[in-house]
Protein backbone atom coordinates (compact mmCIF):
# COMPACT_ATOMS: atom_id res chain seq x y z
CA UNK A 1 -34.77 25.19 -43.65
CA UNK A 2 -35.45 21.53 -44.75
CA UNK A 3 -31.77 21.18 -44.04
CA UNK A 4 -31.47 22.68 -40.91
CA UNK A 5 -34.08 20.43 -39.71
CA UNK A 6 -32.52 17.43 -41.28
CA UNK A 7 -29.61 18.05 -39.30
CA UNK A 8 -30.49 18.90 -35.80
CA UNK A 9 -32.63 15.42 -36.33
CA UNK A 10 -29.15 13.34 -37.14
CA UNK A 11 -27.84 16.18 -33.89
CA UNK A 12 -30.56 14.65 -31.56
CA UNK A 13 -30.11 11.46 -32.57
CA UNK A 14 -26.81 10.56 -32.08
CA UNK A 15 -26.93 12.31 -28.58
CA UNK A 16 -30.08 9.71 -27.76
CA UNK A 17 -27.43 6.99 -28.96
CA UNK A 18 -25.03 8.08 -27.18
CA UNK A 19 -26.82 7.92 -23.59
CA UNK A 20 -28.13 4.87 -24.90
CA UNK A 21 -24.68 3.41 -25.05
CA UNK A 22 -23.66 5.07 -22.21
CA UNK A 23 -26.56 3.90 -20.19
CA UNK A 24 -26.27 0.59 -21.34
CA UNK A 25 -22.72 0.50 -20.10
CA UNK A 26 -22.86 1.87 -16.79
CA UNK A 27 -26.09 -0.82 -16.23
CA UNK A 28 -23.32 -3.47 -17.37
CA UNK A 29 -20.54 -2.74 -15.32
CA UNK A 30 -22.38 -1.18 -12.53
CA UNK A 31 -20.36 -3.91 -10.05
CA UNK A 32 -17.08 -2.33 -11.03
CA UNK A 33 -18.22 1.58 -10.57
CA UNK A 34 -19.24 0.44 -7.28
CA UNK A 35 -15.85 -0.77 -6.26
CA UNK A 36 -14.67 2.90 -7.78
CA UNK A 37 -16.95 4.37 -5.81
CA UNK A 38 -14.87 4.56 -2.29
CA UNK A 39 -11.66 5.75 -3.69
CA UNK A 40 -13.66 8.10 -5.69
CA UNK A 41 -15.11 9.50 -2.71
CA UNK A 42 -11.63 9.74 -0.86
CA UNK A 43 -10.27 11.82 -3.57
CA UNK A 44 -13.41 14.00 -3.29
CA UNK A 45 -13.67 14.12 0.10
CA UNK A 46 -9.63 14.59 1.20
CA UNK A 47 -8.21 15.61 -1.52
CA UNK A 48 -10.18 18.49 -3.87
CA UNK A 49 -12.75 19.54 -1.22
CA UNK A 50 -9.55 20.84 0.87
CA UNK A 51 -8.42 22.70 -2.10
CA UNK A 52 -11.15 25.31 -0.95
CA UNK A 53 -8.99 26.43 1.98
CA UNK A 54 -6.15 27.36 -0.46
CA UNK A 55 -7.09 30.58 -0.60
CA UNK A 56 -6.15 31.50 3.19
CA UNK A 57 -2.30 32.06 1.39
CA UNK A 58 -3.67 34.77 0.05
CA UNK A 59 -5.67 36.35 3.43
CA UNK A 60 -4.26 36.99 6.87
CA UNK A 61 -6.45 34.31 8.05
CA UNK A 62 -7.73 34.77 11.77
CA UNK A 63 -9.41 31.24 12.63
CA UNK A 64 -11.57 33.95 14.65
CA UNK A 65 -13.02 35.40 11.34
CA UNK A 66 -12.81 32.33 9.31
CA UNK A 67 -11.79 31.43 5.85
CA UNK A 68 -14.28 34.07 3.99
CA UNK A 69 -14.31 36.63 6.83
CA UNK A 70 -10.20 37.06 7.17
CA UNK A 71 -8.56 39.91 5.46
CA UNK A 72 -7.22 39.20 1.90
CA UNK A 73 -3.78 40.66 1.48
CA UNK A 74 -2.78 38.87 -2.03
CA UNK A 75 0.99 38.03 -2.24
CA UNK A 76 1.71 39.54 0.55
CA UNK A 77 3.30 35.95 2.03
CA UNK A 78 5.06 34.87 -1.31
CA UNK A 79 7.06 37.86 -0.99
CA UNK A 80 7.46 37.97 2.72
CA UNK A 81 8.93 34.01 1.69
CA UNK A 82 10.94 35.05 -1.02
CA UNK A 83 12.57 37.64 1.16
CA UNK A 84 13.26 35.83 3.88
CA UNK A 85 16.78 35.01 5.46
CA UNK A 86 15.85 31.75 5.80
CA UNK A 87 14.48 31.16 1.79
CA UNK A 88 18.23 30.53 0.21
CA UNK A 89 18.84 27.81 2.95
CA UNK A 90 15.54 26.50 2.69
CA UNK A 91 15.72 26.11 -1.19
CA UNK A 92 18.97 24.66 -1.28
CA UNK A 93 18.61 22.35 1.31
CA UNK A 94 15.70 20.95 -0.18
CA UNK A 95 16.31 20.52 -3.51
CA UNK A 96 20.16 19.32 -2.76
CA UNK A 97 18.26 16.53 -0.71
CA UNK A 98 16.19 15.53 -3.66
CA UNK A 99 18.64 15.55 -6.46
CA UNK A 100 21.23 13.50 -4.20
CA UNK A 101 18.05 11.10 -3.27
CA UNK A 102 17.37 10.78 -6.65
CA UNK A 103 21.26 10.29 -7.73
CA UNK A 104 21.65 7.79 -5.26
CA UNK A 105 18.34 6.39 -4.90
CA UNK A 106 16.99 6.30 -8.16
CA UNK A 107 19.44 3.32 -9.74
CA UNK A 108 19.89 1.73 -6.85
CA UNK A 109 16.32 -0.30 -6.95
CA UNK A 110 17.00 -1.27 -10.96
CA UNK A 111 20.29 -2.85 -10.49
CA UNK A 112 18.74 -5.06 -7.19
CA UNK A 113 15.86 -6.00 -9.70
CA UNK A 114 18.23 -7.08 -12.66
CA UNK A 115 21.27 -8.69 -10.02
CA UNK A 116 17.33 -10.71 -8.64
CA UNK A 117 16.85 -10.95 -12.13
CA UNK A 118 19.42 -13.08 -12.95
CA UNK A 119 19.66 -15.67 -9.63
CA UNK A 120 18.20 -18.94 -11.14
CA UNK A 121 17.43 -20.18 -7.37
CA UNK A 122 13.81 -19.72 -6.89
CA UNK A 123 13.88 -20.25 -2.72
CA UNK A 124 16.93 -17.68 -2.35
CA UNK A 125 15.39 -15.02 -5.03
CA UNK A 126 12.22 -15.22 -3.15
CA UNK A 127 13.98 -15.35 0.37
CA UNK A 128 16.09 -11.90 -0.97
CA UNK A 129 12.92 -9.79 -1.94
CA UNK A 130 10.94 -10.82 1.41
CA UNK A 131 14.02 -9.89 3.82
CA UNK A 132 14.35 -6.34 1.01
CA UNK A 133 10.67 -5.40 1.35
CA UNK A 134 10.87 -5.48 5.55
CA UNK A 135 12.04 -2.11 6.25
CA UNK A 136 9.38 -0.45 4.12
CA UNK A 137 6.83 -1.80 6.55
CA UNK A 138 8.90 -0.59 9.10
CA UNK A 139 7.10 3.09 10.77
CA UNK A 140 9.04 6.18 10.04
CA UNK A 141 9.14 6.49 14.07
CA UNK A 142 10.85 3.55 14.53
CA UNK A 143 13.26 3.92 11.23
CA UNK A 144 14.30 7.41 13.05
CA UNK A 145 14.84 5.44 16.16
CA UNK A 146 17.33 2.73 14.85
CA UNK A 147 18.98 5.63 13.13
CA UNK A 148 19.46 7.07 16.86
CA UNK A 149 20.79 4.43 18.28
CA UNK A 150 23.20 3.14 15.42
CA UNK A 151 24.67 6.33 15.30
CA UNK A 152 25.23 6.65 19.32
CA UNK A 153 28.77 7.25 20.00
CA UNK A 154 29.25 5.42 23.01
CA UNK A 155 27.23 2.24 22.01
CA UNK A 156 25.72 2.43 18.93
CA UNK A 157 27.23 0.39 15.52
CA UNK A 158 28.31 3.14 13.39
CA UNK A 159 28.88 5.58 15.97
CA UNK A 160 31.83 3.05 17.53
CA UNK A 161 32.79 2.32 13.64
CA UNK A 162 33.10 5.78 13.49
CA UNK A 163 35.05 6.07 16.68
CA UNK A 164 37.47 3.51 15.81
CA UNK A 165 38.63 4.94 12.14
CA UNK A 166 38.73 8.16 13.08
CA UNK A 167 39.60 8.08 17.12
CA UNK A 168 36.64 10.85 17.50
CA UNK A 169 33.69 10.14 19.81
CA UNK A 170 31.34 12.21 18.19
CA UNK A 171 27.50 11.95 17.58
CA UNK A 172 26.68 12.40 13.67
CA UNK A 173 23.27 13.43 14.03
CA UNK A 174 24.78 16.75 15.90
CA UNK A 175 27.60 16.90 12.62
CA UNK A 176 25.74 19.05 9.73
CA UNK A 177 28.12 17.61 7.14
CA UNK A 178 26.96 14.09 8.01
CA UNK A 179 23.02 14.73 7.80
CA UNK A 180 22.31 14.36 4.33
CA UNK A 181 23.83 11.15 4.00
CA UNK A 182 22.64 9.87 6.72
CA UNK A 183 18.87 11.16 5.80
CA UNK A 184 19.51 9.63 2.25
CA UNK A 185 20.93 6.36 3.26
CA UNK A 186 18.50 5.53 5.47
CA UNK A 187 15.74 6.28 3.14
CA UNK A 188 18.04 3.78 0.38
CA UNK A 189 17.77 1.02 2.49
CA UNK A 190 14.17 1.64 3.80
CA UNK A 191 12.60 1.66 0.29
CA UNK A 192 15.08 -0.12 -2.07
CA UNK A 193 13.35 -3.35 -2.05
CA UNK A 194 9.72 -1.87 -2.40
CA UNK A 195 10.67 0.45 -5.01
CA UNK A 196 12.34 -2.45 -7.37
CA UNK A 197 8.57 -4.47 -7.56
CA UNK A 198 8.18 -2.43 -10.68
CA UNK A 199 10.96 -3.02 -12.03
CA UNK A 200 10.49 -7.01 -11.20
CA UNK A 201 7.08 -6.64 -12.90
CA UNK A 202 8.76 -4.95 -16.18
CA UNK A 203 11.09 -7.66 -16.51
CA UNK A 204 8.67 -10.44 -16.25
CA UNK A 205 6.97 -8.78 -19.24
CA UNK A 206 10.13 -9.32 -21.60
CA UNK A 207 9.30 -11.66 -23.98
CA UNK A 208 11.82 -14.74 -23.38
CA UNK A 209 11.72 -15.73 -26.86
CA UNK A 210 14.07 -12.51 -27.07
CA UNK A 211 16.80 -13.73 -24.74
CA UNK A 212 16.25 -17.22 -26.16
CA UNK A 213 17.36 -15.50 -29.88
CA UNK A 214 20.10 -13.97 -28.31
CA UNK A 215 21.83 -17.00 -27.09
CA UNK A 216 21.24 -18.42 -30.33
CA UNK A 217 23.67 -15.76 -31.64
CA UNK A 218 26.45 -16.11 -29.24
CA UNK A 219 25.31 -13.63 -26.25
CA UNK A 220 26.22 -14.09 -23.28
CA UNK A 221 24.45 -12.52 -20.15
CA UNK A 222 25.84 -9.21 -19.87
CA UNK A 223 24.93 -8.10 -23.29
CA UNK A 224 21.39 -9.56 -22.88
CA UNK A 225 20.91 -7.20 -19.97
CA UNK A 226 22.41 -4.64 -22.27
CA UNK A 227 20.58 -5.04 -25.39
CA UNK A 228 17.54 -6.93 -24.11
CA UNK A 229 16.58 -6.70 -20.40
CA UNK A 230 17.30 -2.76 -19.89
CA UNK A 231 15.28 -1.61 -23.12
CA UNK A 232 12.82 -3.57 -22.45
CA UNK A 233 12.41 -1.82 -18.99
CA UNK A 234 13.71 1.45 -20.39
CA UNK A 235 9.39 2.95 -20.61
CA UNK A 236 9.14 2.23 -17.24
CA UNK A 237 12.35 3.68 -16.04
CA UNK A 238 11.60 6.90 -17.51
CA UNK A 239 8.16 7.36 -16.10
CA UNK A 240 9.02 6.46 -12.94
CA UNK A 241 11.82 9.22 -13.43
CA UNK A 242 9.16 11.77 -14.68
CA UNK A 243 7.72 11.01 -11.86
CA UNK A 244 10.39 11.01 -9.42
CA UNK A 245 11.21 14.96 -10.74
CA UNK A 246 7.28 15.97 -10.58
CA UNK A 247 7.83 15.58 -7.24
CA UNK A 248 11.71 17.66 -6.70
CA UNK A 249 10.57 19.79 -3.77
CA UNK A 250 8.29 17.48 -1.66
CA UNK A 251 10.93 16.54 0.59
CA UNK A 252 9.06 14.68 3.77
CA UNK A 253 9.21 16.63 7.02
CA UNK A 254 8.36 13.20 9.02
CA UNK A 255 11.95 12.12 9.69
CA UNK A 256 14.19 15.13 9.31
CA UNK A 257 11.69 16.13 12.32
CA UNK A 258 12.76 13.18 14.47
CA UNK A 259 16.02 13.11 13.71
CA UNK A 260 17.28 17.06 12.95
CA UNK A 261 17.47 19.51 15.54
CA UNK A 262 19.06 23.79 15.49
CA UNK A 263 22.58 22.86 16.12
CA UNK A 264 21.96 21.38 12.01
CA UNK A 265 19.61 23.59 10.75
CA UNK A 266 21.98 24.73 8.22
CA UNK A 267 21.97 21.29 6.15
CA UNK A 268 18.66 20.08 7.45
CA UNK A 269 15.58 22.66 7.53
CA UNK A 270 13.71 22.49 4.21
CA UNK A 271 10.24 23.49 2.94
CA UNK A 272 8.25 21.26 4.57
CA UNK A 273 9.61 21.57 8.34
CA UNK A 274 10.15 25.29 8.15
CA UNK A 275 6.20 25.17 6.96
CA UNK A 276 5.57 23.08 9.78
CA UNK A 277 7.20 25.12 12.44
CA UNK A 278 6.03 28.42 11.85
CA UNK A 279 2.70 27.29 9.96
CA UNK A 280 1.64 25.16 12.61
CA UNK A 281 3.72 25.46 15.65
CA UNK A 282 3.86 28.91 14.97
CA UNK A 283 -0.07 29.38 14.17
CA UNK A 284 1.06 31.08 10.96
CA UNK A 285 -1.34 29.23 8.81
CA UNK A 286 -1.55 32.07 5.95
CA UNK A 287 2.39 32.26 5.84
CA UNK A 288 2.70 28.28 5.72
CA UNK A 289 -0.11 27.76 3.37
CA UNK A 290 1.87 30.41 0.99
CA UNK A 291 4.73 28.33 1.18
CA UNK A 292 3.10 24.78 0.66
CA UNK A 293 1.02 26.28 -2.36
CA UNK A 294 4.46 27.52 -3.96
CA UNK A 295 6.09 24.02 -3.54
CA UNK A 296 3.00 22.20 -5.13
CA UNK A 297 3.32 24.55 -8.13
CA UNK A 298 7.14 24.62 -8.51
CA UNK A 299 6.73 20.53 -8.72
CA UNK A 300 3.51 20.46 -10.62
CA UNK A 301 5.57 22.84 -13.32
CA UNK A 302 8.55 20.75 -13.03
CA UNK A 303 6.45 17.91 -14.18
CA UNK A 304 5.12 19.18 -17.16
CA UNK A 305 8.72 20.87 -18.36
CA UNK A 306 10.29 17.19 -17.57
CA UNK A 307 7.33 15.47 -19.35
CA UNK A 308 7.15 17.71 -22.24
CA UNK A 309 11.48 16.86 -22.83
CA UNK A 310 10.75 13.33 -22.37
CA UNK A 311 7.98 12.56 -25.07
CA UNK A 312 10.39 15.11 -27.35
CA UNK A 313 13.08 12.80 -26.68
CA UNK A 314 12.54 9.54 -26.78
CA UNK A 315 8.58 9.74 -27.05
CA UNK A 316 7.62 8.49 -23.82
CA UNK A 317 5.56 10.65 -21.55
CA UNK A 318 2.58 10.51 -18.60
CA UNK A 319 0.17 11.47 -21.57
């Protein structure tokens, strides 16, 4: 009994010490929870409170009845989805446009950071990244827009390129064969110079006592950036890769919107704009809500399978 006494005592105590400490902590940094405080309240606010109206994928939601009142019908639109003509097309189309984005896209912002990497004129290598970042600024509207017009057969750039190899006056944007490269290309040079700041930041972490030993021993430049400059960005490559697969099946409906149109359907309509058609044009909000909640768990288990094969691998992993 003595015991037992004696050690819910030491039990109470170290919880008292513990709020102490954790009192005393929050009194001493109470400047910095304050600036966490707005974000923390977006993420609250926009991001988990929504969560509540997940549920309507399971209901035949009538905004008449509301959320609670609708009918609940369980999978009733998962199925209904997975039997649809349209699901194979949908499927393919969307993850074919993510694994060539990430084939083609992925890469392509590591080399322009190590080729930046290497210029020793300060003026130019700044002058390069500026004029790289501009089209990521640029609105999605206007990106589709340029896209338009290049690709105009009578007097846009590409489209008279086109016209001139080929002798065809034809519009690419009406061409299903031509859609996903133009979709991907576009979004290559839009966010090629944004996407290598990461990268830039890695490589300014290197220790330059490293490449400094290196030409000690007779290396020249390319096997520094072999041995050297990509392991030492190698953590950060894979993350962002991790990252880059969590995230397989969230193609964005924004621009294959503008630019897409029936006469393409067949390499163009994914998830997100058939959601977007019949959930919201269509006012089938249980249906699309299925849908969106089945593309947020396909990626959110992609993440953790790609994760888990990463840290198994080469031991580097979100957590």
């Amino acid at each position: 009994m003595i015991h037992e006494n004696g050690m819910s005592a030491l039990h109470r105590t170290a919880a008292a010490n513990k709020w102490t400490y954790l009192r005393k902590n929050v009194v001493k940094s109470k400047y910095l929870l304050l600036l966490l405080l707005p974000g923390t309240a977006y993420l609250i606010i926009f991001q988990y409170i929504p969560m509540y109206g997940v549920i309507i994928a399971f209901k035949d939601f009538s905004p008449g009845f509301g959320i609670m009142g609708s009918e609940w019908v369980g999978f009733r639109w998962f199925g209904e989805f997975f039997h649809s003509v349209y699901a194979y097309r949908l499927l393919r189309n969307t993850i074919l446009i993510s694994l060539y984005s990430l084939l083609w896209g992925f890469p392509i912002p590591i080399i322009f950071a190590l080729l930046l990497n290497e210029i020793r004129n300060g003026f130019f290598k700044r002058a390069v990244q500026t004029v790289s970042y501009f089209p990521h600024f640029i609105s999605t509207v206007i990106i589709a827009g340029l896209i338009v017009n290049f690709l105009s057969p009578t007097d846009g750039l590409f489209g008279l390129l086109f016209k001139s190899i080929t002798g065809e006056s034809t519009s690419l944007l009406t061409e299903p064969a031509w859609f996903r490269t133009i979709y991907i290309g576009s979004g290559i040079w839009q966010g090629f110079g944004w996407s290598s700041i990461i990268y830039l930041a890695a490589l300014s972490a290197i220790d330059p006592q490293l490449f400094d030993a290196a030409k000690i021993d007779g290396a020249g430049r390319w096997k520094q950036m072999l041995h050297i400059t990509l392991p030492g960005i190698m953590p950060t490559m894979v993350i962002l890769l991790i990252l880059n697969m969590g995230s397989l099946l969230s193609v964005g409906a924004e621009k294959i919107i503008l630019l897409y149109s029936p006469a393409i359907y067949e390499t163009s309509d994914v998830i997100a704009t058939y959601v977007y058609r019949r959930g919201l044009l269509g006012a089938d909000y249980s249906f699309g809500a299925a849908v969106g909640l089945f593309n947020s768990v396909a990626n959110f288990l992609l993440l953790l399978i790609v994760n888990a094969v990463s840290k198994k691998v080469n031991q580097t992993s979100l957590w």
